[in-house]
PDB file of N, CA and C in Angstrom:
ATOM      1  N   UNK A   1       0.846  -1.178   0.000  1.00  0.00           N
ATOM      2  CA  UNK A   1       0.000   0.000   0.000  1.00  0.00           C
ATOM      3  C   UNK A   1       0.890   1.240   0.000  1.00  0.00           C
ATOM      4  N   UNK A   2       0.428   2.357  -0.584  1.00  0.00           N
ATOM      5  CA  UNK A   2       1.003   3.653  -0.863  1.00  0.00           C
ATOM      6  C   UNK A   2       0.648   4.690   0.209  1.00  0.00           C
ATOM      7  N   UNK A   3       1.712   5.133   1.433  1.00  0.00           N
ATOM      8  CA  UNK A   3       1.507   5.563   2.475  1.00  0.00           C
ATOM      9  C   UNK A   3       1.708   7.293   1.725  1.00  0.00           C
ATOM     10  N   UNK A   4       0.987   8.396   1.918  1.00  0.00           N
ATOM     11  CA  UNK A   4       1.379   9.494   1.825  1.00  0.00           C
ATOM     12  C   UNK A   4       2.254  10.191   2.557  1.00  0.00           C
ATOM     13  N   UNK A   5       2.923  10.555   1.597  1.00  0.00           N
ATOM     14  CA  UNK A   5       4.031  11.549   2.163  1.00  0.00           C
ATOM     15  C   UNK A   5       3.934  12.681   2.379  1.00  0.00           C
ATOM     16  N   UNK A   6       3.599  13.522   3.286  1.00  0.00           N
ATOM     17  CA  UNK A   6       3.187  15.093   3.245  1.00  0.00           C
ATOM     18  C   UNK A   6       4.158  16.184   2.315  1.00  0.00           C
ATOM     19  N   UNK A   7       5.545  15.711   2.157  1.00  0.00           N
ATOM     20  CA  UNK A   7       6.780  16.174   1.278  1.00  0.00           C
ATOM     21  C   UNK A   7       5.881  16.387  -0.052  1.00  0.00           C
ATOM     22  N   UNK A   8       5.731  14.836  -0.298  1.00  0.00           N
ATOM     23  CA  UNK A   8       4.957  15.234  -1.898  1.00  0.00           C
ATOM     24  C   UNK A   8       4.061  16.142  -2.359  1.00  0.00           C
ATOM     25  N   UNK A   9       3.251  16.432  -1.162  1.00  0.00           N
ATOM     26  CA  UNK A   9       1.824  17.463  -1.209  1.00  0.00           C
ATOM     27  C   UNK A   9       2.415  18.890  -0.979  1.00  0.00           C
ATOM     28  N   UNK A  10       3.692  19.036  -0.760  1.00  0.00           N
ATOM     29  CA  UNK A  10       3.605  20.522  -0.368  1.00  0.00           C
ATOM     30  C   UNK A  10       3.954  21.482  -1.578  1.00  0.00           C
ATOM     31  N   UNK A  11       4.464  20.345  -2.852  1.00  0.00           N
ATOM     32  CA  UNK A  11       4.272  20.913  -3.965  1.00  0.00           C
ATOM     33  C   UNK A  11       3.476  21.600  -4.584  1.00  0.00           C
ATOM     34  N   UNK A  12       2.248  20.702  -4.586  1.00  0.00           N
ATOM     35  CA  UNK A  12       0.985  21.131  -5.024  1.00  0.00           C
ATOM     36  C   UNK A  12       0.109  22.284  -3.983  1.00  0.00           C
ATOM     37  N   UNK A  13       0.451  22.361  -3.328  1.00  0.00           N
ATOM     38  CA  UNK A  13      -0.064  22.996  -2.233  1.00  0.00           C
ATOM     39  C   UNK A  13       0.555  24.089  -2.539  1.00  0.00           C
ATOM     40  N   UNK A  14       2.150  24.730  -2.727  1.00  0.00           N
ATOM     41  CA  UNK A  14       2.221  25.672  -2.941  1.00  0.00           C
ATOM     42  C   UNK A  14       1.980  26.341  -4.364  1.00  0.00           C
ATOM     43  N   UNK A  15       2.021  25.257  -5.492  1.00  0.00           N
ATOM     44  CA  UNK A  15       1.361  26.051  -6.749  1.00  0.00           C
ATOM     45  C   UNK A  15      -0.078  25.758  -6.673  1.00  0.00           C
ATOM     46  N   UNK A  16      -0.632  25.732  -5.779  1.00  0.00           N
ATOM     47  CA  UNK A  16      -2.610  25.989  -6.042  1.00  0.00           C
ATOM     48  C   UNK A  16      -2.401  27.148  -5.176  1.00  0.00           C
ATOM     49  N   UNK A  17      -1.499  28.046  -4.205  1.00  0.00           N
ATOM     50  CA  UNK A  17      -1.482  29.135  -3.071  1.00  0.00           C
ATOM     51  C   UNK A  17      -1.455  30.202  -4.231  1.00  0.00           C
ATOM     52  N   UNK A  18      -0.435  29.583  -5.356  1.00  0.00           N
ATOM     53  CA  UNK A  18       0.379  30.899  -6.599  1.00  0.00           C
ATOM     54  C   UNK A  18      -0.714  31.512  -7.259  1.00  0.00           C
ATOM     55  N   UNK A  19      -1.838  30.197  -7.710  1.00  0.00           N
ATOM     56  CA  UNK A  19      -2.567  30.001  -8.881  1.00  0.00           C
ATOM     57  C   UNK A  19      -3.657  31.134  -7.923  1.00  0.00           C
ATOM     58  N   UNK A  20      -4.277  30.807  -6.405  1.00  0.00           N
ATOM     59  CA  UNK A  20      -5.116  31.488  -5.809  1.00  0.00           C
ATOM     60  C   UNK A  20      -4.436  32.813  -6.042  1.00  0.00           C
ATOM     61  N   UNK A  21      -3.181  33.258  -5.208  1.00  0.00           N
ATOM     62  CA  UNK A  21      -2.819  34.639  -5.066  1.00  0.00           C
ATOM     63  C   UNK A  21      -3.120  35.690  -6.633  1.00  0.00           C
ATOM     64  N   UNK A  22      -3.180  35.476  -7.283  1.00  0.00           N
ATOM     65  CA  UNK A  22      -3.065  35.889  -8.570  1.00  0.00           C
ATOM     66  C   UNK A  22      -4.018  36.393  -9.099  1.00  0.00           C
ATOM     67  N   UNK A  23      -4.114  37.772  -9.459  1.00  0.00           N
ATOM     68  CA  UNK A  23      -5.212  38.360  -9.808  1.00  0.00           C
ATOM     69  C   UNK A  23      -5.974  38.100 -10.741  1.00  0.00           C
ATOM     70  N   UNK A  24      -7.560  38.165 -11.121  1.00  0.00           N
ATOM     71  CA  UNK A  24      -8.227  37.105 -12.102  1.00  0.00           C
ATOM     72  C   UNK A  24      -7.798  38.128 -13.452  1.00  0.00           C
ATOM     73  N   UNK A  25      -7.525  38.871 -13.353  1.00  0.00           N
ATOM     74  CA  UNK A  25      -6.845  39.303 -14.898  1.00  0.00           C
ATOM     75  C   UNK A  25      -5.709  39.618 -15.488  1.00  0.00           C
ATOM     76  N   UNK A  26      -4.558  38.457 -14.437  1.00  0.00           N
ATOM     77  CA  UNK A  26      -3.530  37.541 -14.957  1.00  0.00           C
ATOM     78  C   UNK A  26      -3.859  36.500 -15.479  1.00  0.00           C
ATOM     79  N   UNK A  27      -4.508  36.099 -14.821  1.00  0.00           N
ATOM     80  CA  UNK A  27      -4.981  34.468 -15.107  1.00  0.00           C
ATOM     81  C   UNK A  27      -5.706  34.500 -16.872  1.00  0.00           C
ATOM     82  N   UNK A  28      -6.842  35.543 -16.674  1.00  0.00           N
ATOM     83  CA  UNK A  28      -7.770  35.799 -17.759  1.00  0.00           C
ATOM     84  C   UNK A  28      -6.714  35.944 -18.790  1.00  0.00           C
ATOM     85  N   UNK A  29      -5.459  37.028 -18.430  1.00  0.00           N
ATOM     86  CA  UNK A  29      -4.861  37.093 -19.869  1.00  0.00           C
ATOM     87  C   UNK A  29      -4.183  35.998 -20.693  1.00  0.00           C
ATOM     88  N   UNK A  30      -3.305  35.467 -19.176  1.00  0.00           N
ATOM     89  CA  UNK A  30      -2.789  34.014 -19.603  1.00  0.00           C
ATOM     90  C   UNK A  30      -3.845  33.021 -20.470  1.00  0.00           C
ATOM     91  N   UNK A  31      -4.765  33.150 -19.776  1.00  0.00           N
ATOM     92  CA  UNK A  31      -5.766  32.159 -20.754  1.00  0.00           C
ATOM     93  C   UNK A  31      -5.987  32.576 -22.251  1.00  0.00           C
ATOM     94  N   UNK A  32      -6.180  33.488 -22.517  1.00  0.00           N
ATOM     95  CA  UNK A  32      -6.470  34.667 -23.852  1.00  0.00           C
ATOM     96  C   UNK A  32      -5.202  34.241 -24.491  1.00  0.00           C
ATOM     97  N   UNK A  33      -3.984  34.694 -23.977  1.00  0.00           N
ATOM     98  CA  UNK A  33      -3.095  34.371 -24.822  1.00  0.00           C
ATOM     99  C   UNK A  33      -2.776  32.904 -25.437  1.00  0.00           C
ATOM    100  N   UNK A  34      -2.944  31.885 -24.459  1.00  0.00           N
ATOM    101  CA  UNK A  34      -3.289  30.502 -24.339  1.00  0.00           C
ATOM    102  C   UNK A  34      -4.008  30.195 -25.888  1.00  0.00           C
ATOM    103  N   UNK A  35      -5.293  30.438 -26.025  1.00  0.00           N
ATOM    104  CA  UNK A  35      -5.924  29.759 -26.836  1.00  0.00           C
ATOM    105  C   UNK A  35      -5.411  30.466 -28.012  1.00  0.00           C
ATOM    106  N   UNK A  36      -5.070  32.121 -28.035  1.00  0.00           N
ATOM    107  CA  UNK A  36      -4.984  32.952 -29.317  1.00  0.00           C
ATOM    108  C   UNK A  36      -3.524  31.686 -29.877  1.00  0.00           C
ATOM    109  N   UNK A  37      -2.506  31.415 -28.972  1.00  0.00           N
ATOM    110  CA  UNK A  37      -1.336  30.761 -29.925  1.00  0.00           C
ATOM    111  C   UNK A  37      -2.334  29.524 -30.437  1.00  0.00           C
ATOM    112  N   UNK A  38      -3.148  28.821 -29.722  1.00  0.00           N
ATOM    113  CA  UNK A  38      -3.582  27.499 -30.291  1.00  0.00           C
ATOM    114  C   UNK A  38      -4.220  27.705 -31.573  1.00  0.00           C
ATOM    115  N   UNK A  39      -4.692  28.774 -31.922  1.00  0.00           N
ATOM    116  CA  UNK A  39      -5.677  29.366 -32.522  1.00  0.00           C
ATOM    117  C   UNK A  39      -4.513  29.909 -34.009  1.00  0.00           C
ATOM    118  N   UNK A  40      -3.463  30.016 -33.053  1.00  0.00           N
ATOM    119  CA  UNK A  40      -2.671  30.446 -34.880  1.00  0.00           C
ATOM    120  C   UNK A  40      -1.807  29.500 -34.987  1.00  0.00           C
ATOM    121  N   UNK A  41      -1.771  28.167 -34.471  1.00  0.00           N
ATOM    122  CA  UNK A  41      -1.289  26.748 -34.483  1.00  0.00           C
ATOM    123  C   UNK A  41      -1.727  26.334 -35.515  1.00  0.00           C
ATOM    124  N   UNK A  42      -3.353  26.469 -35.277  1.00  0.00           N
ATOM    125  CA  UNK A  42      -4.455  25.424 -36.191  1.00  0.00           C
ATOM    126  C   UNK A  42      -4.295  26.644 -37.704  1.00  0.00           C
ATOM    127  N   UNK A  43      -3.772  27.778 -37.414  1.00  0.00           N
ATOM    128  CA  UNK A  43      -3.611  28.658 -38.763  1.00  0.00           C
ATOM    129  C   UNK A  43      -2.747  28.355 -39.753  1.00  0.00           C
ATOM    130  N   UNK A  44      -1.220  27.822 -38.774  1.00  0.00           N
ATOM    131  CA  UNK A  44       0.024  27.639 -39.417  1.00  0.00           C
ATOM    132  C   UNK A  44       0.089  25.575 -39.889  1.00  0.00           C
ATOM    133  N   UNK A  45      -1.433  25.171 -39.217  1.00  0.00           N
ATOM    134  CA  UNK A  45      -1.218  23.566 -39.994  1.00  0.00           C
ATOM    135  C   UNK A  45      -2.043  23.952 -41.307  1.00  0.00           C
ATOM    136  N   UNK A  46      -2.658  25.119 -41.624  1.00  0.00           N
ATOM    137  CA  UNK A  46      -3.461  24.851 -43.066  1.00  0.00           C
ATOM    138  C   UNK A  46      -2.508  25.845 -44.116  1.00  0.00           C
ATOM    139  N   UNK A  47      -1.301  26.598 -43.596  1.00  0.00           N
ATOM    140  CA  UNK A  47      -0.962  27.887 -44.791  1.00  0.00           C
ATOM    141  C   UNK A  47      -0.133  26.957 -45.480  1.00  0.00           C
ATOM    142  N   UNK A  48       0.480  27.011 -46.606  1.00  0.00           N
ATOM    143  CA  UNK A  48       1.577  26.791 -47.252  1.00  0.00           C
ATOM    144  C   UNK A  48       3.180  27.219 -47.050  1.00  0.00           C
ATOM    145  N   UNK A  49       3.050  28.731 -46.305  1.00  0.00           N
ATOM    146  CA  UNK A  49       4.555  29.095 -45.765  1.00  0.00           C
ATOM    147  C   UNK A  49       4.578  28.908 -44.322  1.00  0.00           C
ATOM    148  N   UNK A  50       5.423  28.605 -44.227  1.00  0.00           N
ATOM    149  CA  UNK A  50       5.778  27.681 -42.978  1.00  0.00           C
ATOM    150  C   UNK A  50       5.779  29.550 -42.014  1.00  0.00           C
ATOM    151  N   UNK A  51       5.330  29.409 -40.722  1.00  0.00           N
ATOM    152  CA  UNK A  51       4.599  30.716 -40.080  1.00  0.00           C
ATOM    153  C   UNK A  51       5.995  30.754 -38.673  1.00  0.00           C
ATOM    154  N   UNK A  52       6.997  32.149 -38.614  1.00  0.00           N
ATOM    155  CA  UNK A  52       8.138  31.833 -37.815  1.00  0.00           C
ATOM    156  C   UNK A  52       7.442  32.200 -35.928  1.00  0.00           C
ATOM    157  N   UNK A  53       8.207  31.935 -35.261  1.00  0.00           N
ATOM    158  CA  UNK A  53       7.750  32.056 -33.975  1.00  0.00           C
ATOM    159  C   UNK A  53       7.189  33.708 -33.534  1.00  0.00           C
ATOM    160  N   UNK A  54       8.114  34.293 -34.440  1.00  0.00           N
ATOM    161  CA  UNK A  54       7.948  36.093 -34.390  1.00  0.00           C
ATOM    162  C   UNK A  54       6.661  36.383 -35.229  1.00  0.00           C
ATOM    163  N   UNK A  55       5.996  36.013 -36.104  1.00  0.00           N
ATOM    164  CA  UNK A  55       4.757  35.443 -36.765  1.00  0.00           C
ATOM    165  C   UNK A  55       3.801  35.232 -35.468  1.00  0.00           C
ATOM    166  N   UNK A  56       3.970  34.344 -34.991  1.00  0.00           N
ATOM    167  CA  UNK A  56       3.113  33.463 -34.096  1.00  0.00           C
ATOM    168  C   UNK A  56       2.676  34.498 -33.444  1.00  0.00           C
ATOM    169  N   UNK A  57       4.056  34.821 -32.282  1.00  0.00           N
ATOM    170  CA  UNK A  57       3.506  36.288 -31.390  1.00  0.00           C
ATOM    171  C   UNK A  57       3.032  37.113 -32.036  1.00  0.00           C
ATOM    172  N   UNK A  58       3.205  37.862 -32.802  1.00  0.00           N
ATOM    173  CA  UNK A  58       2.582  39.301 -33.140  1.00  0.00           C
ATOM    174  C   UNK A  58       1.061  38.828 -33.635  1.00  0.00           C
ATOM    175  N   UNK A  59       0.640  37.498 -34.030  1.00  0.00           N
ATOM    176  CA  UNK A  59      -0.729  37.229 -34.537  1.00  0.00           C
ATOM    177  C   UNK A  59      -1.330  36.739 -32.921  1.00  0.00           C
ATOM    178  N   UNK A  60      -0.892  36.023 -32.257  1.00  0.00           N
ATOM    179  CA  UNK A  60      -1.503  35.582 -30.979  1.00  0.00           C
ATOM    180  C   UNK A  60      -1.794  37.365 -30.327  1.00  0.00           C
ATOM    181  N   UNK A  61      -0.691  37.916 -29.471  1.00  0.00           N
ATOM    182  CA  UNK A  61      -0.866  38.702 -29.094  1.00  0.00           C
ATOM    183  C   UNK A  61      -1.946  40.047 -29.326  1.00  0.00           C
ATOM    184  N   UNK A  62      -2.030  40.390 -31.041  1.00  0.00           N
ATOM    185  CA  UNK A  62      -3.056  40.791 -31.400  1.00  0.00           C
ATOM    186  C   UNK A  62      -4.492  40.180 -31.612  1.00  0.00           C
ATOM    187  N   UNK A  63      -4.480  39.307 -31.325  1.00  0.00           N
ATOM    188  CA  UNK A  63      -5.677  38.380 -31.349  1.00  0.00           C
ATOM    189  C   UNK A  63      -6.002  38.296 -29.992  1.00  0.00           C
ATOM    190  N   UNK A  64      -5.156  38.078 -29.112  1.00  0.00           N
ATOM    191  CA  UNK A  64      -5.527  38.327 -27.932  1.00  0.00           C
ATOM    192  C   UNK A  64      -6.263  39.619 -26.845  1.00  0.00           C
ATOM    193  N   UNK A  65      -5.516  40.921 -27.561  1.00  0.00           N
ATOM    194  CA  UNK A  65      -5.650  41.875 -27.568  1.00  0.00           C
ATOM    195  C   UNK A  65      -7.030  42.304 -28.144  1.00  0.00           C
ATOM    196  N   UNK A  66      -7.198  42.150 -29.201  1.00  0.00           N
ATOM    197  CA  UNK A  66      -8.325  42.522 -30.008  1.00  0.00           C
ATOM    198  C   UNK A  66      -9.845  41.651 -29.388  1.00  0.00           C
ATOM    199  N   UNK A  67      -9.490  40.462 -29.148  1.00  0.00           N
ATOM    200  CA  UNK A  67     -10.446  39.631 -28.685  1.00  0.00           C
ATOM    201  C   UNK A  67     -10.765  40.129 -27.077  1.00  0.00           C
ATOM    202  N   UNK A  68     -10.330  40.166 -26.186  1.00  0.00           N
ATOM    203  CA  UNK A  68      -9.808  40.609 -24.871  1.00  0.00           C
ATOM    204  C   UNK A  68     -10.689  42.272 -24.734  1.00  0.00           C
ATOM    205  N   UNK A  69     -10.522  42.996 -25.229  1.00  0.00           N
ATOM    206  CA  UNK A  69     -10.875  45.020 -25.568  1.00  0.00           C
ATOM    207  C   UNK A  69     -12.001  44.413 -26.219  1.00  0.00           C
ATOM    208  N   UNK A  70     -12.243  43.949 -26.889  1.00  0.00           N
ATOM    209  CA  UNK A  70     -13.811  43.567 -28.046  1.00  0.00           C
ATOM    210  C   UNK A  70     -14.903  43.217 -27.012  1.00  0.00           C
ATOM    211  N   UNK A  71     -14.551  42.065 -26.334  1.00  0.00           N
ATOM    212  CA  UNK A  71     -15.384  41.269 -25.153  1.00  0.00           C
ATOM    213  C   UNK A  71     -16.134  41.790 -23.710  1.00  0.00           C
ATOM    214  N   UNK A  72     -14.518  42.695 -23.611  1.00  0.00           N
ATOM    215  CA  UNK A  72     -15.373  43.408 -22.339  1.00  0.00           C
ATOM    216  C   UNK A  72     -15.311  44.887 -22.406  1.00  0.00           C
ATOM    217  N   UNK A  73     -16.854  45.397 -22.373  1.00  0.00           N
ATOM    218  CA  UNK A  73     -17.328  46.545 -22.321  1.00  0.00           C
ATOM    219  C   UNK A  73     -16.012  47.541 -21.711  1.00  0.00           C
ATOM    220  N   UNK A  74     -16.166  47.038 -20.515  1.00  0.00           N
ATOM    221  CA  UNK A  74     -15.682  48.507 -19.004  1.00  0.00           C
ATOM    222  C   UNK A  74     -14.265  48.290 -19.782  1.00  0.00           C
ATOM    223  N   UNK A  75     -13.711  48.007 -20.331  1.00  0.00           N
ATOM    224  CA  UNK A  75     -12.283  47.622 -19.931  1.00  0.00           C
ATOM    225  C   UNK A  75     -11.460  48.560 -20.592  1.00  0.00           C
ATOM    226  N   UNK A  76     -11.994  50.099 -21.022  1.00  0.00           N
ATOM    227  CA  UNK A  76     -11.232  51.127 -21.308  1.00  0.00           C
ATOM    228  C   UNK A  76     -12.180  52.355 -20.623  1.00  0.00           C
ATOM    229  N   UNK A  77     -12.734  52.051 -19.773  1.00  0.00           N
ATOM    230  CA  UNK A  77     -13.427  52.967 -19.102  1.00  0.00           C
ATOM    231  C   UNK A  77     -12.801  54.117 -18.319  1.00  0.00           C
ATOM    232  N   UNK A  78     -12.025  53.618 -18.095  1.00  0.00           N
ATOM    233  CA  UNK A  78     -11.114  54.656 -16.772  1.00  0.00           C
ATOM    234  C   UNK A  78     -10.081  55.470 -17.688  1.00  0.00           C
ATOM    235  N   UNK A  79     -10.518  55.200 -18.938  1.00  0.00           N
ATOM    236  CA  UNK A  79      -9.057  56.264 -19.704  1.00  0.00           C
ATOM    237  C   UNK A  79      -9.869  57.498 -20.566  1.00  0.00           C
ATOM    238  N   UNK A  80      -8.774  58.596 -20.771  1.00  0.00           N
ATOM    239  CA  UNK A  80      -9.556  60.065 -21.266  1.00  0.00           C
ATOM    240  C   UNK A  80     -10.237  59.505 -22.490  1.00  0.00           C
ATOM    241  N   UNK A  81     -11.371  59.713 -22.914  1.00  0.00           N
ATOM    242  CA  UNK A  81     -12.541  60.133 -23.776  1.00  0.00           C
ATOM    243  C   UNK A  81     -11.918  60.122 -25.129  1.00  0.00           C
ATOM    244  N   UNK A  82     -11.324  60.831 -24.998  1.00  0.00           N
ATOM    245  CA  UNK A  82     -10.250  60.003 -26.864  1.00  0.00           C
ATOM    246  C   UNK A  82      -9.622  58.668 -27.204  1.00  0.00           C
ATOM    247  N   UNK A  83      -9.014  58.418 -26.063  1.00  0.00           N
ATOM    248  CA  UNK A  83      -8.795  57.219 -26.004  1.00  0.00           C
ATOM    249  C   UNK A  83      -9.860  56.135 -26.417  1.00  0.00           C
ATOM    250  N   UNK A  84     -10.761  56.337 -25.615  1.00  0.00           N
ATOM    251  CA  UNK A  84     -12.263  55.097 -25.461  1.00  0.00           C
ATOM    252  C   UNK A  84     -12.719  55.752 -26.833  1.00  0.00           C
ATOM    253  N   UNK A  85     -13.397  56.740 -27.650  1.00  0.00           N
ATOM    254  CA  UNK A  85     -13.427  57.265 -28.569  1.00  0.00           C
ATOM    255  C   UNK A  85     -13.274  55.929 -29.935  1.00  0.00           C
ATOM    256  N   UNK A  86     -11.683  55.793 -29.637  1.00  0.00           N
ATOM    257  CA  UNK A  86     -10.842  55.243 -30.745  1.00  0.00           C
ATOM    258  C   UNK A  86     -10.580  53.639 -30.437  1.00  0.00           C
ATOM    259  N   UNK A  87     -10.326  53.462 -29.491  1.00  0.00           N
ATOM    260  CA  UNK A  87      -9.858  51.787 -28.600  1.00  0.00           C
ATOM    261  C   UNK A  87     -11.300  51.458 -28.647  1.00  0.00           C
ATOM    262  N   UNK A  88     -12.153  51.963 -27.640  1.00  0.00           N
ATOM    263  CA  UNK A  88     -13.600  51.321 -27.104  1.00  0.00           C
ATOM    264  C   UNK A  88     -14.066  50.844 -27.385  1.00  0.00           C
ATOM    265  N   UNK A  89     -14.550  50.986 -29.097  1.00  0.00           N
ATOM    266  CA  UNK A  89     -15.918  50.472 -30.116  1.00  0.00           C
ATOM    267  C   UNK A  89     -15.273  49.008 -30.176  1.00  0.00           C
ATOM    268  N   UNK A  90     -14.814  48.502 -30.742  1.00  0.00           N
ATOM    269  CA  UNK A  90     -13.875  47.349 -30.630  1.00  0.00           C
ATOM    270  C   UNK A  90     -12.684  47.085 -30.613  1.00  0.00           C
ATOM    271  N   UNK A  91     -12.410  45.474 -30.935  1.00  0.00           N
ATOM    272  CA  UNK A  91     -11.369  45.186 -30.662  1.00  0.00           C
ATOM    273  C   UNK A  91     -10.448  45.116 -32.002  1.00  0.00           C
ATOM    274  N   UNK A  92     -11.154  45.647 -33.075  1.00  0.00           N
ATOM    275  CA  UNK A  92     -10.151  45.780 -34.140  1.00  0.00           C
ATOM    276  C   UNK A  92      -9.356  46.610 -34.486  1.00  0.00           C
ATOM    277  N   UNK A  93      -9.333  48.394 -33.746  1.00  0.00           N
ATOM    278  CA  UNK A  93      -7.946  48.966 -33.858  1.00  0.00           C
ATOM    279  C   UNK A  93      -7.017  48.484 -32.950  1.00  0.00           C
ATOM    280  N   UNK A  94      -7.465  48.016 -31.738  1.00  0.00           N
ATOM    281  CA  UNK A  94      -6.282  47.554 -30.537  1.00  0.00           C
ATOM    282  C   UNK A  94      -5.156  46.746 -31.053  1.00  0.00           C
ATOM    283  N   UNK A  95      -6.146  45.765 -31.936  1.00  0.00           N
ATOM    284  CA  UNK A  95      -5.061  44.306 -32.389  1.00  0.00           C
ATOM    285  C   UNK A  95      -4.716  44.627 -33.755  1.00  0.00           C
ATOM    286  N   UNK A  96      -5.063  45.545 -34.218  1.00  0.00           N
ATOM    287  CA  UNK A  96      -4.122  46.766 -35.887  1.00  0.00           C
ATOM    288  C   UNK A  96      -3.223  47.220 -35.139  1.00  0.00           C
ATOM    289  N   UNK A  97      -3.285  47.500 -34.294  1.00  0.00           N
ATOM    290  CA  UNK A  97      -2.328  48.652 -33.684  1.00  0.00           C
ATOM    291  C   UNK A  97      -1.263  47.999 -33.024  1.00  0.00           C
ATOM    292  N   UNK A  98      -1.858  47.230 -31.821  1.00  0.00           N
ATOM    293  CA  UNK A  98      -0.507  46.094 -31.825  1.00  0.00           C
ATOM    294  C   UNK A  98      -0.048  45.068 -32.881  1.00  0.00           C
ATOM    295  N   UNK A  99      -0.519  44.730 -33.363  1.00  0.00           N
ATOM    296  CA  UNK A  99      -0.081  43.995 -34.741  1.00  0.00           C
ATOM    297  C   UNK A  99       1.163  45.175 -35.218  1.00  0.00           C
ATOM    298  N   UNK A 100       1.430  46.298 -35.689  1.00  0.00           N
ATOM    299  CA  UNK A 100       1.703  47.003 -36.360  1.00  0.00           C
ATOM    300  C   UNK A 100       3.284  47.593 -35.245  1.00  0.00           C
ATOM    301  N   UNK A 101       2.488  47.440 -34.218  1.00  0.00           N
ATOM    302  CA  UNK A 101       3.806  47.869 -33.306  1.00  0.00           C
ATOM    303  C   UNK A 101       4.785  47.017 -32.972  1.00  0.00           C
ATOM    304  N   UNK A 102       4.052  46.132 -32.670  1.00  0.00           N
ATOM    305  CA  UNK A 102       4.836  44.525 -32.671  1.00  0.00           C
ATOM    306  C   UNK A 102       5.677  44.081 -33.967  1.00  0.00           C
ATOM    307  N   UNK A 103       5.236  44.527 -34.917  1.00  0.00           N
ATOM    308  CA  UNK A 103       6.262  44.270 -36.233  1.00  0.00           C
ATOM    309  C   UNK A 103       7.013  44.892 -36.188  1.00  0.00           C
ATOM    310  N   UNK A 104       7.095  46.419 -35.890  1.00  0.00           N
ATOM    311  CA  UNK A 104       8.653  47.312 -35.628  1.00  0.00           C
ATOM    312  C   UNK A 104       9.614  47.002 -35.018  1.00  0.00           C
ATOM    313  N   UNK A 105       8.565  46.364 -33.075  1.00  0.00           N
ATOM    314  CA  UNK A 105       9.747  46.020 -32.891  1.00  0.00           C
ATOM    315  C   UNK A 105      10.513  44.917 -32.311  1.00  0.00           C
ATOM    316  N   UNK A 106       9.610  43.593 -32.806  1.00  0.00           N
ATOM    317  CA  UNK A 106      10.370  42.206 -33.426  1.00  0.00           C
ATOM    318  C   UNK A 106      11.254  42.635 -33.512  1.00  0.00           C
ATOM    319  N   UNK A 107      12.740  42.048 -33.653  1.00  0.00           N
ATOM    320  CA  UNK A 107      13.528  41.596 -34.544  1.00  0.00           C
ATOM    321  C   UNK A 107      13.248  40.424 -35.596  1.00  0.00           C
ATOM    322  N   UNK A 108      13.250  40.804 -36.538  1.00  0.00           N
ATOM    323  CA  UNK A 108      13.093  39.735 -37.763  1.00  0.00           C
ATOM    324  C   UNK A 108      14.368  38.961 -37.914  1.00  0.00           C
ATOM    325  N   UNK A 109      13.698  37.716 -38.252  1.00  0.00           N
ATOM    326  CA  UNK A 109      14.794  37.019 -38.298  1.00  0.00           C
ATOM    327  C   UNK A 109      15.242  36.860 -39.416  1.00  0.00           C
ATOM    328  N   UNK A 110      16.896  36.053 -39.318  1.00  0.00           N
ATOM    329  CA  UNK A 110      17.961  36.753 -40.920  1.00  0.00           C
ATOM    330  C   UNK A 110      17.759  35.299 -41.818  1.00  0.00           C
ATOM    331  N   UNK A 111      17.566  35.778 -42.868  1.00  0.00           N
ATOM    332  CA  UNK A 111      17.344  34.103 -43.655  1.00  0.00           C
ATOM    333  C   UNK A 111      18.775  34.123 -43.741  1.00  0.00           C
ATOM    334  N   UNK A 112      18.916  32.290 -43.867  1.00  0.00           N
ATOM    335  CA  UNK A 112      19.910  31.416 -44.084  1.00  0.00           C
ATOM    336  C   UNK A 112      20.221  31.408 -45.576  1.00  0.00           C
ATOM    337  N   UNK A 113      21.666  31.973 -45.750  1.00  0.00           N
ATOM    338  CA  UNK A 113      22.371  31.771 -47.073  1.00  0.00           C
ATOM    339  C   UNK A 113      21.581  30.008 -47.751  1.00  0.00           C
ATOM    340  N   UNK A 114      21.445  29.814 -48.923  1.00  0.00           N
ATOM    341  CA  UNK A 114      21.288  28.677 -48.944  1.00  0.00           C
ATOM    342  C   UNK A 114      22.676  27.842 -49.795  1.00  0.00           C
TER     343      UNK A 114
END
């Protein structure tokens, strides 16, 4: 028979304390970002050019972004009136905009002499 060891449990015990301490919109983003890469996974098994990791991020992240600002109402509420104006209505200038910033400032990567 398999006697418990309290050693073994204090593992888990301290990453379910991490997972509690953690504000729900860490967690929320982690999740957002989570599915947006799965989401340009299932993008990069149907394209023909093979999609680089710097690809990946700037499409997850704006997808995340855009999806994330689109979903919830309040979530530019507390900023000046131009801002919400332009961000607020949805989530499609947020994730243009990071999309666009995120490409500057990637570093792109150097193709291989062949």
């Amino acid at each position: 028979a398999y006697e418990i060891n309290h050693s073994d449990w204090s593992s888990v015990v301290c990453s379910s304390d991490l997972v509690y301490i953690m504000p729900h919109s860490v967690i929320g983003g982690a999740a957002v970002m989570m599915f947006a890469s799965i989401l340009v996974s299932g993008i990069q098994l149907i394209t023909k050019e093979p999609i680089t990791s710097r690809e990946i991020t700037i499409v997850s992240v704006a997808l995340g972004l855009g999806y994330g600002l689109g979903s919830t109402a309040g979530a530019t509420s507390e900023l000046p009136y131009y801002i919400q104006l332009i961000f607020g209505g949805s989530g499609i200038v947020p994730a243009a905009v990071a999309a666009i910033v995120l490409n500057i400032i990637i570093p792109k990567e150097k193709k291989k002499a062949e």
